[in-house]
Protein backbone atom coordinates (compact mmCIF):
# COMPACT_ATOMS: atom_id res chain seq x y z
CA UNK A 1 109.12 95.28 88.78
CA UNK A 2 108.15 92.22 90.78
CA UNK A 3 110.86 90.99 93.65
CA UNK A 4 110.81 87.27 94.48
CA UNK A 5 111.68 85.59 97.65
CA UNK A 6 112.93 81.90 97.72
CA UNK A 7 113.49 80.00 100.43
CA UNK A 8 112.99 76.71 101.81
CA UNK A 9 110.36 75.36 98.47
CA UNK A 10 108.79 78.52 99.17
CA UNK A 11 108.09 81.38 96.37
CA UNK A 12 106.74 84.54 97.18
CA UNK A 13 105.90 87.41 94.20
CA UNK A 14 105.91 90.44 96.07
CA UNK A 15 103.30 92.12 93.77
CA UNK A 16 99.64 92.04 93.38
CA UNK A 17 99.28 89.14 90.38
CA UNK A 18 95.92 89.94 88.52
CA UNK A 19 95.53 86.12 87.38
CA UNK A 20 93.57 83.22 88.47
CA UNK A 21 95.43 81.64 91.27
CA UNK A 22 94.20 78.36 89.87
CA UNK A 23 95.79 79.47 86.41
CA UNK A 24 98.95 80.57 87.84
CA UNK A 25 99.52 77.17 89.88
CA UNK A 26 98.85 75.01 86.79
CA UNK A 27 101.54 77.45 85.05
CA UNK A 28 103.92 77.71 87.74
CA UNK A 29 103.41 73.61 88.22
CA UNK A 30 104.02 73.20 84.18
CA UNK A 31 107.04 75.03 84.17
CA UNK A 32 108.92 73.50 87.36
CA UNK A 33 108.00 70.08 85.30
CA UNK A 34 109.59 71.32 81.93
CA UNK A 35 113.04 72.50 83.40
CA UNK A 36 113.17 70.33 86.10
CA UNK A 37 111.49 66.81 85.24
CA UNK A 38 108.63 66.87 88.27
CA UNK A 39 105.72 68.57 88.57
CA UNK A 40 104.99 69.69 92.00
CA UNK A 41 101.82 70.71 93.58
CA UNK A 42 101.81 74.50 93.24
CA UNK A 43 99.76 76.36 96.22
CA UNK A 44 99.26 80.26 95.67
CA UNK A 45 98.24 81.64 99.08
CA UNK A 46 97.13 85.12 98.91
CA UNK A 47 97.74 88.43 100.79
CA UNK A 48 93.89 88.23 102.11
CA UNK A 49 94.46 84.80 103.07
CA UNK A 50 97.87 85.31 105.32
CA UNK A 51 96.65 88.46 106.83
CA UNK A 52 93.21 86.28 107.77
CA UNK A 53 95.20 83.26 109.51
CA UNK A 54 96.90 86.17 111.75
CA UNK A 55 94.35 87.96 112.74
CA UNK A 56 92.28 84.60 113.35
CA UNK A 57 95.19 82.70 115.33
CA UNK A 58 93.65 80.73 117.85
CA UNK A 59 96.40 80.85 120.23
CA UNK A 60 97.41 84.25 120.52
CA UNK A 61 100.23 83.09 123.62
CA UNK A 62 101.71 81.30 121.22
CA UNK A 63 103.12 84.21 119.34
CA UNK A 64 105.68 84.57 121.87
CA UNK A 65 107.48 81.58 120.77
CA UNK A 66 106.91 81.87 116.88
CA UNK A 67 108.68 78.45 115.93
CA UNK A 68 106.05 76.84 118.18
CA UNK A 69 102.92 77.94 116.26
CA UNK A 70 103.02 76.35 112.82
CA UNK A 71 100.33 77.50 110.11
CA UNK A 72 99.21 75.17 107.39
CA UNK A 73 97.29 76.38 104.53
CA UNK A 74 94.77 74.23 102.87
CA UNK A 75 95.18 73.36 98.82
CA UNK A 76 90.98 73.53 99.56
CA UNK A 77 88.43 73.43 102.23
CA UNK A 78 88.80 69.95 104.37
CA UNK A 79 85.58 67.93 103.60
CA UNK A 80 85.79 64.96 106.16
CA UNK A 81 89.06 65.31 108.67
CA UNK A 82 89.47 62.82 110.89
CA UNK A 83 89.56 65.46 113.72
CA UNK A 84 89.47 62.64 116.20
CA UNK A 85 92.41 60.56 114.77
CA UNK A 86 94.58 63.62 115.24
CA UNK A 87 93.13 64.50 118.78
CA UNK A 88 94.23 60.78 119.97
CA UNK A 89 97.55 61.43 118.48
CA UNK A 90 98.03 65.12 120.63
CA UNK A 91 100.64 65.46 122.96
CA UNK A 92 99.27 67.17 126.09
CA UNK A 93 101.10 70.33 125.55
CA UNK A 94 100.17 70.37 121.93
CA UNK A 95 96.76 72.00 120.68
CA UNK A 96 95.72 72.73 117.36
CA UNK A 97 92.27 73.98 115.58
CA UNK A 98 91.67 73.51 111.67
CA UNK A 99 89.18 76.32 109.82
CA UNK A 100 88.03 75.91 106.32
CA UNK A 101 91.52 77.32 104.80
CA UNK A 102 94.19 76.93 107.84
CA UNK A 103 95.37 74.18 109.94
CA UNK A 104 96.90 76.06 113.36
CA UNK A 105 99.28 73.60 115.45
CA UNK A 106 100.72 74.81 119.01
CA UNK A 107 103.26 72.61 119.16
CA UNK A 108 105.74 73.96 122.20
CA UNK A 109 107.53 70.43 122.37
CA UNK A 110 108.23 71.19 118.38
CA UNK A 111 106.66 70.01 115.15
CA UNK A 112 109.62 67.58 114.76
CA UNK A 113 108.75 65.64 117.73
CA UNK A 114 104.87 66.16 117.58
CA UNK A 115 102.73 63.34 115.69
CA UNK A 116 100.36 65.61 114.93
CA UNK A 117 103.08 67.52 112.72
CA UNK A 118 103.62 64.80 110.90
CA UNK A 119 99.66 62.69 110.80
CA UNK A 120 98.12 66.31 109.45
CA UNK A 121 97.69 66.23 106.23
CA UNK A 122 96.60 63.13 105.57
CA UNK A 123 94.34 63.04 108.68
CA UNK A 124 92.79 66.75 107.47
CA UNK A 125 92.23 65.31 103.55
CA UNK A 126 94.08 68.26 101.54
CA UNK A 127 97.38 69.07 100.65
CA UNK A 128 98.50 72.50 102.73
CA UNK A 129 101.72 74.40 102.85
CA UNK A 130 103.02 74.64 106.25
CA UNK A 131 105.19 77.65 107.58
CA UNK A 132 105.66 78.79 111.33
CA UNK A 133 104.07 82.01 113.12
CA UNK A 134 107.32 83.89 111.79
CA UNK A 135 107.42 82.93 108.76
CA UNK A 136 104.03 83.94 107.55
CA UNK A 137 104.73 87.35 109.29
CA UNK A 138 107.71 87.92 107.18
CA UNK A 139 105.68 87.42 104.53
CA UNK A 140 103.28 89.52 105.27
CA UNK A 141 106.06 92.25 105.92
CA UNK A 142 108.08 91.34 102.67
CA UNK A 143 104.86 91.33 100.66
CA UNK A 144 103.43 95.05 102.12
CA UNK A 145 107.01 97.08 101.52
């Protein structure tokens, strides 16, 4: 039986799906467009992936405040971010670090105030899903039971 968890534009299938993630977007995309009228940009982050951005957090401090450390996950690997655009917009309590699937964002100020927040994802080139530190560790927990 798979379990679903909804919340926030997020949809998590807490069971191992055997498709192509590619496939399953396009599908899951398709359908939101037939009952609903849009078609939004479908992102299928794995297992792997999540448990990857924790162990490789940056900012490891950061985890005390978990609504401080945000977590974006790339639609695809950023080919020419404008790293320096978003430095010059960094507030100097704010840090962030982008790998070749997450964007990481210390933001102890808040991601509502921070420019960076809200300059990302066009800066970086590719759409991402963003969720904070404990989020994506409910997820992770949700996902393992």
């Amino acid at each position: 039986m798979t379990r679903f968890q909804v919340a926030g534009g997020l949809l998590c299938a807490l069971r191992r799906v055997e498709s192509n993630p590619e496939t399953l977007a396009g599908k899951l995309a398709a359908g939101i467009k037939m009952r609903c009228g849009f078609e939004p940009l479908v992102l299928i982050v794995s297992l792997d992936l999540i448990a990857r951005a924790l162990e490789g957090n940056p900012f490891p401090g950061a985890e005390a405040v978990p609504s401080s450390l945000h977590l974006g996950f790339l639609a695809s690997p950023p080919e020419n971010p404008a790293l320096d655009k978003l430095q010059l917009l960094r507030k100097p309590s704010e840090q962030f670090h982008l790998s070749q699937e997450v964007f990481y964002l210390h933001a102890p100020e808040g991601v509502g105030k921070s420019k960076v927040a809200a300059s990302a994802e066009r800066l970086i080139g590719v759409p991402m899903t963003v969720r904070n530190w404990r989020t994506v560790c409910k997820i992770r927990e949700l996902a393992m039971e």
